[in-house]
ModelCIF file with pLDDT and N, C-alpha, C, O atoms, coordinates in Angstrom:
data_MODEL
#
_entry.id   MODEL 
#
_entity.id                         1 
_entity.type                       polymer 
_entity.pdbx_number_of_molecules   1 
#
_entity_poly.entity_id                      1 
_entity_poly.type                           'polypeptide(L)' 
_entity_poly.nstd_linkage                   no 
_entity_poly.nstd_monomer                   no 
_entity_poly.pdbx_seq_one_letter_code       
;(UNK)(UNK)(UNK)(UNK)(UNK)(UNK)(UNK)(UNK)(UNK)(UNK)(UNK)(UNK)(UNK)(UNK)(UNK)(UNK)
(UNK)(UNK)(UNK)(UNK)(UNK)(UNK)(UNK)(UNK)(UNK)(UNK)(UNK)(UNK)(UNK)(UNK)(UNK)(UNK)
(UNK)(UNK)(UNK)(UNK)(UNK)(UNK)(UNK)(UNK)(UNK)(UNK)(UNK)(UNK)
;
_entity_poly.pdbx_seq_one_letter_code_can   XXXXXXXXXXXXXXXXXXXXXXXXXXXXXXXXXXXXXXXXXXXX 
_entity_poly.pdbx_strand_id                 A 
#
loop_
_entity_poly_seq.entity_id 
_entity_poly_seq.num 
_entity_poly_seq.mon_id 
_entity_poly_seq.hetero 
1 1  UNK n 
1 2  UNK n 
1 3  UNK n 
1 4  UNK n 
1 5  UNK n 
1 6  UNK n 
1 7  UNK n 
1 8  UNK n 
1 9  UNK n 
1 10 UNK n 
1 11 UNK n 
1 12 UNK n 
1 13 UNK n 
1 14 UNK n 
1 15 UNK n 
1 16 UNK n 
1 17 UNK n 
1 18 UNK n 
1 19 UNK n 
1 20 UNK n 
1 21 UNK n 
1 22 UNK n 
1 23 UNK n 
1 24 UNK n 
1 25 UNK n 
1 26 UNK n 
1 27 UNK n 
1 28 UNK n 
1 29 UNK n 
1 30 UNK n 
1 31 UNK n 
1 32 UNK n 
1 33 UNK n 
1 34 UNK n 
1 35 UNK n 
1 36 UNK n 
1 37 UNK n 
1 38 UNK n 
1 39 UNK n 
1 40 UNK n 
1 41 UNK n 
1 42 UNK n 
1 43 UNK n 
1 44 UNK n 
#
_struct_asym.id          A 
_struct_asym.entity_id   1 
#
loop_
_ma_qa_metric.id 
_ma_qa_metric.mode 
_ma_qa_metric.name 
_ma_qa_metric.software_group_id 
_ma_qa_metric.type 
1 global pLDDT . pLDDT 
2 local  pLDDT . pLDDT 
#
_ma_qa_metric_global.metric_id      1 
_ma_qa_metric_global.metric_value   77.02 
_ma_qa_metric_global.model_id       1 
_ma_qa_metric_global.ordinal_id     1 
#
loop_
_ma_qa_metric_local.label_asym_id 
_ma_qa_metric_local.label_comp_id 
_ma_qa_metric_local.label_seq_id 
_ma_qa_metric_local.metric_id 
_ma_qa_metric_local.metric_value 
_ma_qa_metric_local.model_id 
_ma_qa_metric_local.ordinal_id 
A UNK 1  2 93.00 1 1  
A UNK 2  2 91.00 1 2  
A UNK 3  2 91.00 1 3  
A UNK 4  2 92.00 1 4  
A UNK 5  2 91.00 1 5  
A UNK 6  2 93.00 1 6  
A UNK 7  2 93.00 1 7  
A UNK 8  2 92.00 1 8  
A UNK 9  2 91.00 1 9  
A UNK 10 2 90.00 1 10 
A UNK 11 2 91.00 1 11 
A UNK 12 2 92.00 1 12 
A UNK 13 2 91.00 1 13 
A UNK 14 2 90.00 1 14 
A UNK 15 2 92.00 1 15 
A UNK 16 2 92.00 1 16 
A UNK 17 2 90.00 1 17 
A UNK 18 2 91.00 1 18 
A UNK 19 2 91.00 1 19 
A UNK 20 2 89.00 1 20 
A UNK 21 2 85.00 1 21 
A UNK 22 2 86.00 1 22 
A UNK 23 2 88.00 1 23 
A UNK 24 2 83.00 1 24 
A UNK 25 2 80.00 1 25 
A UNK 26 2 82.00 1 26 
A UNK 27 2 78.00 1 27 
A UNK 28 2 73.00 1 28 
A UNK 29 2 72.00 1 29 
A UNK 30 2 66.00 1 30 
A UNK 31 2 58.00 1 31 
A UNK 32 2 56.00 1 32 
A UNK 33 2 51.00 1 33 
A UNK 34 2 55.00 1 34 
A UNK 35 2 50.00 1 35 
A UNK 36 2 53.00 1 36 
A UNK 37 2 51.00 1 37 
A UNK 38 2 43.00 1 38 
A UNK 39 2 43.00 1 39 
A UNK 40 2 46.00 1 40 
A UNK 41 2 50.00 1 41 
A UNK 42 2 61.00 1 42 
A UNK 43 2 74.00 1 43 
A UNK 44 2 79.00 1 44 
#
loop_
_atom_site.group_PDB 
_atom_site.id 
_atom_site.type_symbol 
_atom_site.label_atom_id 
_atom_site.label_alt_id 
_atom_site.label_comp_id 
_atom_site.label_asym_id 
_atom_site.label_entity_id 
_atom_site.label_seq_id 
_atom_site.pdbx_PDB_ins_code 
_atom_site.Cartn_x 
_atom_site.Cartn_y 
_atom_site.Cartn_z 
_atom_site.occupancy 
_atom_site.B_iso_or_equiv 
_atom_site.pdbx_formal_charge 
_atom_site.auth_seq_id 
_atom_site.auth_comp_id 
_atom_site.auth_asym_id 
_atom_site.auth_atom_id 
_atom_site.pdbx_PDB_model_num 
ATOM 1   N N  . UNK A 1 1  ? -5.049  30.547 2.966  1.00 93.00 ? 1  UNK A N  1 
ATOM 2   C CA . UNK A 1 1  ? -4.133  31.583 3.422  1.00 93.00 ? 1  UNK A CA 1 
ATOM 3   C C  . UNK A 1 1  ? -4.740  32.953 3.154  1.00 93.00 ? 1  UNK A C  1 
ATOM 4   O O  . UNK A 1 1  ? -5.571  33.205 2.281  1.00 93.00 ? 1  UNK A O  1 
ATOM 5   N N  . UNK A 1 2  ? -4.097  33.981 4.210  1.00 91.00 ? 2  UNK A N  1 
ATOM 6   C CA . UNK A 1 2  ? -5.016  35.231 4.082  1.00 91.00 ? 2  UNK A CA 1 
ATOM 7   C C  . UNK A 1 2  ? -4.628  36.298 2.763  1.00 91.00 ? 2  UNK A C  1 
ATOM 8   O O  . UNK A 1 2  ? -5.288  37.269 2.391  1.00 91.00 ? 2  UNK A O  1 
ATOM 9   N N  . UNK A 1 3  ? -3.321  35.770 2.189  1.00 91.00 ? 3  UNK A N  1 
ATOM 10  C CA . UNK A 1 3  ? -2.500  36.088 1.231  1.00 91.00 ? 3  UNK A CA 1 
ATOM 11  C C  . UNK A 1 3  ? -2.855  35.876 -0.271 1.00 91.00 ? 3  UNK A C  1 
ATOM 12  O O  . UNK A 1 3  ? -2.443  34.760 -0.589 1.00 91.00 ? 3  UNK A O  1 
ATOM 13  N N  . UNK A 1 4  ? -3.288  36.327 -1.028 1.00 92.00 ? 4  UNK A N  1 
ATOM 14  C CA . UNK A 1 4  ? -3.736  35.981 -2.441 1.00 92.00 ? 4  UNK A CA 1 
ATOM 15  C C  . UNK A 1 4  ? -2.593  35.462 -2.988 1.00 92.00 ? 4  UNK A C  1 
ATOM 16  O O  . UNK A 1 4  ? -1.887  36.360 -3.446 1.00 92.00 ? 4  UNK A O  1 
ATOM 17  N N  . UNK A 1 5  ? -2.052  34.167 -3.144 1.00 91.00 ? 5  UNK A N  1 
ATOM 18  C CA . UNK A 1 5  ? -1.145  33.454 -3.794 1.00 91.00 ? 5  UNK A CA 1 
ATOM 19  C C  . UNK A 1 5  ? -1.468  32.166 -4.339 1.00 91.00 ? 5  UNK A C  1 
ATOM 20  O O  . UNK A 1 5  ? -2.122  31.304 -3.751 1.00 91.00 ? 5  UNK A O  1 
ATOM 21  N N  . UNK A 1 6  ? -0.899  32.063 -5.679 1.00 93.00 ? 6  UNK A N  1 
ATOM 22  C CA . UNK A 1 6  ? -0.837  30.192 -5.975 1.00 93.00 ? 6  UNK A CA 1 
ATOM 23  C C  . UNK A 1 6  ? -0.076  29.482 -5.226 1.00 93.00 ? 6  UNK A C  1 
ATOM 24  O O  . UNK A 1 6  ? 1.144   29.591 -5.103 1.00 93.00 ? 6  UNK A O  1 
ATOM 25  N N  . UNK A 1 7  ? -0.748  28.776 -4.736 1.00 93.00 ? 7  UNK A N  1 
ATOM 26  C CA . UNK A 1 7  ? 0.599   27.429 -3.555 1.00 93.00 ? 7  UNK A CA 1 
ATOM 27  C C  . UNK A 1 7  ? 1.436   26.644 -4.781 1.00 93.00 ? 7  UNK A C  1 
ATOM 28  O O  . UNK A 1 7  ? 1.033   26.337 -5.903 1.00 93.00 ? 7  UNK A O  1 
ATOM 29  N N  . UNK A 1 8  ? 2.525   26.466 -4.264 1.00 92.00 ? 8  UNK A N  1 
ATOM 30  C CA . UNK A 1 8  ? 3.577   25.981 -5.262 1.00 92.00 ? 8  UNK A CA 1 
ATOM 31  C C  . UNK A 1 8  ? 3.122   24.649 -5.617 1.00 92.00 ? 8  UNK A C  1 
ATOM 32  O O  . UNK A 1 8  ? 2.243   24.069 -4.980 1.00 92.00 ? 8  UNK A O  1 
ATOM 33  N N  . UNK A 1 9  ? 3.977   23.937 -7.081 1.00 91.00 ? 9  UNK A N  1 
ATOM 34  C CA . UNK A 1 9  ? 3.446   22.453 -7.375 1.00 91.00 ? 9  UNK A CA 1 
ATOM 35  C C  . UNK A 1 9  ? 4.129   21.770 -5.973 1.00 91.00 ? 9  UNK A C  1 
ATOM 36  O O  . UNK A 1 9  ? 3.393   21.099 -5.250 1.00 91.00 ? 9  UNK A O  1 
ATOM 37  N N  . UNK A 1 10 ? 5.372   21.937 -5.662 1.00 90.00 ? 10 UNK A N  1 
ATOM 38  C CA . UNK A 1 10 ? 5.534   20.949 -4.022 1.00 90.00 ? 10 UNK A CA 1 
ATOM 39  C C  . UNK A 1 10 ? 4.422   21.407 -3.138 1.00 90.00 ? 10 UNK A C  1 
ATOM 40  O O  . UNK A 1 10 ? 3.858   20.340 -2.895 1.00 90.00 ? 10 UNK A O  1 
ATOM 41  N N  . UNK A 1 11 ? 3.901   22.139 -2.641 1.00 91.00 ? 11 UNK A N  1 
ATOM 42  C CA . UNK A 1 11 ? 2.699   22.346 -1.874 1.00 91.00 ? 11 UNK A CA 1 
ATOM 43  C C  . UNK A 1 11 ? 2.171   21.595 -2.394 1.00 91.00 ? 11 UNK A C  1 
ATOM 44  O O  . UNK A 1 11 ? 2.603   20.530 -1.954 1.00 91.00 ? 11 UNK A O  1 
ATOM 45  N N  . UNK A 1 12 ? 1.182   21.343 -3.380 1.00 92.00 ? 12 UNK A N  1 
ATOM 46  C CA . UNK A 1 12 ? 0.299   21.038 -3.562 1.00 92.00 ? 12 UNK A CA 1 
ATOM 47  C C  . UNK A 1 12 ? 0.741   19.313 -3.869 1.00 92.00 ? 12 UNK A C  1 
ATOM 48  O O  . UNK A 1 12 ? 0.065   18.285 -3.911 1.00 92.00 ? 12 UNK A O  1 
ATOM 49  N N  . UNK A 1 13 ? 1.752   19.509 -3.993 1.00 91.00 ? 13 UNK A N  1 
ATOM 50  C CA . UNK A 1 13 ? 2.232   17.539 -3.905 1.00 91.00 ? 13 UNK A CA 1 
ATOM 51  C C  . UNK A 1 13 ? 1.939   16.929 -2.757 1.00 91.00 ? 13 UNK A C  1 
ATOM 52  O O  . UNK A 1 13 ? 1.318   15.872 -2.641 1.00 91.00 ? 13 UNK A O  1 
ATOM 53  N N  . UNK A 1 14 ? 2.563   17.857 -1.565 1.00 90.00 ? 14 UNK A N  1 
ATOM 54  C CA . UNK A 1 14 ? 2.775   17.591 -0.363 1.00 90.00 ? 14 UNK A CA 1 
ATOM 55  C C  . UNK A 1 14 ? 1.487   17.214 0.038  1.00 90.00 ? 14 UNK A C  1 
ATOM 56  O O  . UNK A 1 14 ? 1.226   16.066 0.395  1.00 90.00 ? 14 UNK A O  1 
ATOM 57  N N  . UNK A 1 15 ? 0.437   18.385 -0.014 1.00 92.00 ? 15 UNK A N  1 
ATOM 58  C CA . UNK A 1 15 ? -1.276  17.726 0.014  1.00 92.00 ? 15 UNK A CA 1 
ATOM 59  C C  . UNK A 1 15 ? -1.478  16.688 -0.336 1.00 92.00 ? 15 UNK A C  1 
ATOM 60  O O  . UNK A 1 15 ? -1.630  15.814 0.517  1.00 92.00 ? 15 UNK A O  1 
ATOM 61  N N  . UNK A 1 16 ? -1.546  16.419 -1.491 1.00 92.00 ? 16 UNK A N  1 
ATOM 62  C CA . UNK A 1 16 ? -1.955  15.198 -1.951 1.00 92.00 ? 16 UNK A CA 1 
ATOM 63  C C  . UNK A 1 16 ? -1.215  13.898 -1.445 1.00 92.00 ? 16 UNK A C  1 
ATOM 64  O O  . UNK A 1 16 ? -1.813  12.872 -1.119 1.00 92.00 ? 16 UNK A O  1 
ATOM 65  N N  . UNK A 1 17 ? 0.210   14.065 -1.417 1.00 90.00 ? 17 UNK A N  1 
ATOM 66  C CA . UNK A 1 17 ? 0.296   12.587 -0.572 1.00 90.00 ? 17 UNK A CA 1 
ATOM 67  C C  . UNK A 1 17 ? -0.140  12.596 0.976  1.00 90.00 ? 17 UNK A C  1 
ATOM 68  O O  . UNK A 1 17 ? -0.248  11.572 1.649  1.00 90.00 ? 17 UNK A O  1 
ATOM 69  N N  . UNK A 1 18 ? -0.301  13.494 1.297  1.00 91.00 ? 18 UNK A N  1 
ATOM 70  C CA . UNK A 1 18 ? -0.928  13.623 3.570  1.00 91.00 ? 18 UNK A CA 1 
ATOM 71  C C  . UNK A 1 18 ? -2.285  13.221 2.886  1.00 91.00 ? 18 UNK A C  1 
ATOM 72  O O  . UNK A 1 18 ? -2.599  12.233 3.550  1.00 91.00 ? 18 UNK A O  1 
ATOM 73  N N  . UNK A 1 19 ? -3.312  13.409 1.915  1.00 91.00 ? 19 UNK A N  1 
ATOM 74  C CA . UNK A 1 19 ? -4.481  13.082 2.048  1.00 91.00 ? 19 UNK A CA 1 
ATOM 75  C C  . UNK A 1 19 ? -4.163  11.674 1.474  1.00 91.00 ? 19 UNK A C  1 
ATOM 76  O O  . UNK A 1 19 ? -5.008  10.862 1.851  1.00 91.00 ? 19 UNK A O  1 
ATOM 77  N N  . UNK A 1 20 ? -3.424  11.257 0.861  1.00 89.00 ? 20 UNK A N  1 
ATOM 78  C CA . UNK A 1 20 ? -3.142  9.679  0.493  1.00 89.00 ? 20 UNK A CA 1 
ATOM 79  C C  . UNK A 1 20 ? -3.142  9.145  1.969  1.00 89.00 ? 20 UNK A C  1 
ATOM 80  O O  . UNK A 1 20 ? -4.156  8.628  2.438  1.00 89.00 ? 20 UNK A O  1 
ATOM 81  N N  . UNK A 1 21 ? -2.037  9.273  2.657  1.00 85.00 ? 21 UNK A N  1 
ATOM 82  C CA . UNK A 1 21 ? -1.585  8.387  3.751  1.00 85.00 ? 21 UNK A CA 1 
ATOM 83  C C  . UNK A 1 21 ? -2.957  8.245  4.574  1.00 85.00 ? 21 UNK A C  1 
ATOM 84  O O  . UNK A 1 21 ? -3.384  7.134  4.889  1.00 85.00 ? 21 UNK A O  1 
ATOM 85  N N  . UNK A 1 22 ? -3.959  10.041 5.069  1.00 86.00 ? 22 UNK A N  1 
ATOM 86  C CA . UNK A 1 22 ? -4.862  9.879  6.064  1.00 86.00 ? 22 UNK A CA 1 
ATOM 87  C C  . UNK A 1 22 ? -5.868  8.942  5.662  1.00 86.00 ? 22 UNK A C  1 
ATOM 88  O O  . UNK A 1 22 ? -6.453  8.156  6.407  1.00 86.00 ? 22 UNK A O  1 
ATOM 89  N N  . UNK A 1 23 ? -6.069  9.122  4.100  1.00 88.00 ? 23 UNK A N  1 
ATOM 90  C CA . UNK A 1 23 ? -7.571  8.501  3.590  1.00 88.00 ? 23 UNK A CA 1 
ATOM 91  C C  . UNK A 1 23 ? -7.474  6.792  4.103  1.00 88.00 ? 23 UNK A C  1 
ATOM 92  O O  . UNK A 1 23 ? -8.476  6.129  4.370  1.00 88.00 ? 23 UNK A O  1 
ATOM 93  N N  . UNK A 1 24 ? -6.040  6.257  4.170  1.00 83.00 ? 24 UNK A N  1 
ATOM 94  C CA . UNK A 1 24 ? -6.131  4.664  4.870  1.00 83.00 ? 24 UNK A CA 1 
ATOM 95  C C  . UNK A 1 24 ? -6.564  5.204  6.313  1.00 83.00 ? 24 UNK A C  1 
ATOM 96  O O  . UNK A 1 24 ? -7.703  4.948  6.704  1.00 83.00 ? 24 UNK A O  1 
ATOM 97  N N  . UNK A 1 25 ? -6.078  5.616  6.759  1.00 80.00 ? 25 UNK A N  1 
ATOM 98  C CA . UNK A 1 25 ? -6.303  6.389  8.548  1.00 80.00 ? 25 UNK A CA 1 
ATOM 99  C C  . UNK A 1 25 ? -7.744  6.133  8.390  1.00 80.00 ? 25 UNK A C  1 
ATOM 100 O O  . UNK A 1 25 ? -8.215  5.054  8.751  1.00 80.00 ? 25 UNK A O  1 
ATOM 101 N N  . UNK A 1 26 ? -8.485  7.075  7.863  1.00 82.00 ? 26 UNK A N  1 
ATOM 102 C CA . UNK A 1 26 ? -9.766  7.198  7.834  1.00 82.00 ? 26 UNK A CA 1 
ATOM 103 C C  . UNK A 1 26 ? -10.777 5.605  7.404  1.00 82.00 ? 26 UNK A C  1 
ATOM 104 O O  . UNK A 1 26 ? -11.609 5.039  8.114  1.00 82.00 ? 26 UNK A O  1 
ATOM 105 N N  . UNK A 1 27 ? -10.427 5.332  6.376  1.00 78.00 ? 27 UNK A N  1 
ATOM 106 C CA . UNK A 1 27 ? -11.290 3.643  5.643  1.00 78.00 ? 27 UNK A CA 1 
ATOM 107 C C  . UNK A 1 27 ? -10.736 2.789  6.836  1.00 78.00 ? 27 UNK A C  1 
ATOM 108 O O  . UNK A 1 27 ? -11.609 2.181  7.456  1.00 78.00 ? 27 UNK A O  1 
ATOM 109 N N  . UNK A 1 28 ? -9.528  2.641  7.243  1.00 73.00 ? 28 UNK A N  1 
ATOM 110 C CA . UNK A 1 28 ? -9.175  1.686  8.542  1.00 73.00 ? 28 UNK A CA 1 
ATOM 111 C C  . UNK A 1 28 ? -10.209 1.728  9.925  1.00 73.00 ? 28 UNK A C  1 
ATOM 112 O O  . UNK A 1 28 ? -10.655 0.893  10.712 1.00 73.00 ? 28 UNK A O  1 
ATOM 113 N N  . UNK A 1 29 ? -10.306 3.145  9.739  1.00 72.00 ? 29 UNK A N  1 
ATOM 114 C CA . UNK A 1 29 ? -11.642 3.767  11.493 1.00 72.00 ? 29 UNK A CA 1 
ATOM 115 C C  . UNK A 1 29 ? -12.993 3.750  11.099 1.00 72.00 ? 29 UNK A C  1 
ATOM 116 O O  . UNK A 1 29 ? -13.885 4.001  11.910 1.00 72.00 ? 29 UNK A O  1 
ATOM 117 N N  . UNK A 1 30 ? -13.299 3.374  9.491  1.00 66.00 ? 30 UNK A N  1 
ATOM 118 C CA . UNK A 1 30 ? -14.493 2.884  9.412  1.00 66.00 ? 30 UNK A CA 1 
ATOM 119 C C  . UNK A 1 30 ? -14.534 1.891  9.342  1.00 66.00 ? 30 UNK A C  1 
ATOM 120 O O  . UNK A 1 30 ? -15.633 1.598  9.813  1.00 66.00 ? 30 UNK A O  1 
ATOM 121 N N  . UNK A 1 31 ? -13.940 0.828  8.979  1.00 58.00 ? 31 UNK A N  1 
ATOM 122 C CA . UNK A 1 31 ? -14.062 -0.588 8.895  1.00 58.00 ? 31 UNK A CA 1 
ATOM 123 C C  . UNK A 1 31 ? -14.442 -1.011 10.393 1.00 58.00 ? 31 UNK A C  1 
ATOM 124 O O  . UNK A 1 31 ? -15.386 -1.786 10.551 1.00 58.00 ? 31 UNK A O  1 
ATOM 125 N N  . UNK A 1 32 ? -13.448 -0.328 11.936 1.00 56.00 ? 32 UNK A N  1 
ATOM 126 C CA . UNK A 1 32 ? -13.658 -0.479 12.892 1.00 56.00 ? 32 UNK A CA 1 
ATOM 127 C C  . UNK A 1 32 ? -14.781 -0.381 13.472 1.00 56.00 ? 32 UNK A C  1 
ATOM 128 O O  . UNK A 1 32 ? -14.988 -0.950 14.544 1.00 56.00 ? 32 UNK A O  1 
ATOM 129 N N  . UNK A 1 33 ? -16.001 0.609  12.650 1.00 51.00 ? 33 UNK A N  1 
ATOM 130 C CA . UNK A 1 33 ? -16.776 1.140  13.175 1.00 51.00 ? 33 UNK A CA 1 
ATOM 131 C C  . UNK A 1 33 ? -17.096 2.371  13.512 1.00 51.00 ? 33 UNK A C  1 
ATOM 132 O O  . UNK A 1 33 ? -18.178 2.920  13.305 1.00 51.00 ? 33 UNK A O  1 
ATOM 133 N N  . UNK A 1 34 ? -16.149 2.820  14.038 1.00 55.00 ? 34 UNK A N  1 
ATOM 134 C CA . UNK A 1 34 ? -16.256 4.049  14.233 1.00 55.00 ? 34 UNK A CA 1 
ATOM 135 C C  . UNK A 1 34 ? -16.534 4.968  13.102 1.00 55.00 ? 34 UNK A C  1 
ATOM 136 O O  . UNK A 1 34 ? -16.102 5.012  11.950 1.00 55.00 ? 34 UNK A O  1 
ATOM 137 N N  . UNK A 1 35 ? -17.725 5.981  14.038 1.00 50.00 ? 35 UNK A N  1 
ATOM 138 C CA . UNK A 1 35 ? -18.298 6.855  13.122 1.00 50.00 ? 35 UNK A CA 1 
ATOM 139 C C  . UNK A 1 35 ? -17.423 8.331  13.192 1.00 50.00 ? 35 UNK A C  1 
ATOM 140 O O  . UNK A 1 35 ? -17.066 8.701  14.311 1.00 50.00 ? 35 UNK A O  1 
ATOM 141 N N  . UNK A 1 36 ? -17.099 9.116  12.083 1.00 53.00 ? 36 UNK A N  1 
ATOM 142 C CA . UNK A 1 36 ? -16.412 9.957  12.224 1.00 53.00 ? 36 UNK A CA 1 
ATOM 143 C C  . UNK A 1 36 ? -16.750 11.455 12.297 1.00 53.00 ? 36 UNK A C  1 
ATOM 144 O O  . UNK A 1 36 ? -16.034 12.304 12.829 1.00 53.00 ? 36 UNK A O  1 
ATOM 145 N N  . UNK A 1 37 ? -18.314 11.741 11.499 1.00 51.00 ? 37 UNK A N  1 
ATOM 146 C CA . UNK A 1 37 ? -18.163 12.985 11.653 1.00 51.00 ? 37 UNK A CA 1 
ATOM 147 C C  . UNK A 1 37 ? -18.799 13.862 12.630 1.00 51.00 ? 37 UNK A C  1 
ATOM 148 O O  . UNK A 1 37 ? -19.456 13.209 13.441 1.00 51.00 ? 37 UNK A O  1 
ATOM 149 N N  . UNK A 1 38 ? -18.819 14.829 12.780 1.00 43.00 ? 38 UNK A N  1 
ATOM 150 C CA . UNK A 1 38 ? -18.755 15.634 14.060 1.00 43.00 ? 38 UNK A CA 1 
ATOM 151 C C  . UNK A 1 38 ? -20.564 15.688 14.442 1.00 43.00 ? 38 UNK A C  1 
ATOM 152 O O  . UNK A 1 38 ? -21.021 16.469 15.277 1.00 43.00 ? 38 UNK A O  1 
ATOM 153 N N  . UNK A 1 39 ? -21.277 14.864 13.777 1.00 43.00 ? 39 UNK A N  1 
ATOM 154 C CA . UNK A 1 39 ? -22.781 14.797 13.723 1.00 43.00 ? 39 UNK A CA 1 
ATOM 155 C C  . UNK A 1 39 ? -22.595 13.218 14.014 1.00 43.00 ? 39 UNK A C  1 
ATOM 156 O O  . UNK A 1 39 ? -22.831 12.366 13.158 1.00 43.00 ? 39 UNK A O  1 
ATOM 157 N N  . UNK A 1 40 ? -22.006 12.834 15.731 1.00 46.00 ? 40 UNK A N  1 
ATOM 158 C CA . UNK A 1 40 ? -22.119 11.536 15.997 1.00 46.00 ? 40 UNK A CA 1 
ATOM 159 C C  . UNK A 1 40 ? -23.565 10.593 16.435 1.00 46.00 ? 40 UNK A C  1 
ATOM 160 O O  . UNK A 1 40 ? -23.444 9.485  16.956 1.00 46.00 ? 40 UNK A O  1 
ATOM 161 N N  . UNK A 1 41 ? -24.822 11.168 16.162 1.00 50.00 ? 41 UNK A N  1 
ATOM 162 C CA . UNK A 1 41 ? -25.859 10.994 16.769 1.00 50.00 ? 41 UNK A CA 1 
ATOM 163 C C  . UNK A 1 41 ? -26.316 9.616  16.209 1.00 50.00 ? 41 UNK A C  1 
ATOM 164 O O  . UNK A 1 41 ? -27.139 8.857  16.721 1.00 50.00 ? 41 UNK A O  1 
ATOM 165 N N  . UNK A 1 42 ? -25.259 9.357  14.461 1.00 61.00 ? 42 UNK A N  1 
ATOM 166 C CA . UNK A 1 42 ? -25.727 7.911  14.067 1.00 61.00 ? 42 UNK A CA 1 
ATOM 167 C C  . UNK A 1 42 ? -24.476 7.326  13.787 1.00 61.00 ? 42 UNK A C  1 
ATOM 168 O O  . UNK A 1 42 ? -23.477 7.724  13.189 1.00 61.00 ? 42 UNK A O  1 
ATOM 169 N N  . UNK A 1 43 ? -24.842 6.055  14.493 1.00 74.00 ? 43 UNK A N  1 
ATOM 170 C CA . UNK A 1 43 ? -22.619 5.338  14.297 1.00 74.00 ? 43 UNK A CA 1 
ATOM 171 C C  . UNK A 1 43 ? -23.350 4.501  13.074 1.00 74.00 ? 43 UNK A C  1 
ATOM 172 O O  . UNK A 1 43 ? -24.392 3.939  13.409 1.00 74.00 ? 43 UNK A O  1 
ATOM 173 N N  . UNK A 1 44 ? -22.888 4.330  11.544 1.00 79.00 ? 44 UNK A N  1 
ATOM 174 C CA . UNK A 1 44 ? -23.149 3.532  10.874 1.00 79.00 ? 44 UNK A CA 1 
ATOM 175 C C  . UNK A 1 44 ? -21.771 2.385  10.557 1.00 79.00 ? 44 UNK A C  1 
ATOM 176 O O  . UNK A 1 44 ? -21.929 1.422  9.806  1.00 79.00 ? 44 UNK A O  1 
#
């Protein structure tokens, strides 16, 4: 934010469980194969 502030402890809860839920999102689309980052030149 362009605002010099501490994000509240619910902010920062709220982060942490959206990166909980995506990180299955993410290990699920590698197991598939699919390569994810924006340097697709190697699918491992």
């Amino acid at each position: 934010q362009k605002k010099p502030r501490q994000f509240s402890e619910m902010e920062e809860s709220f982060l942490v469980t959206l990166a909980a839920q995506i990180a299955v999102i993410i290990a699920h689309a590698q197991t598939q194969g699919h390569w994810l980052i924006s340097d697709k030149s190697v699918e491992i």
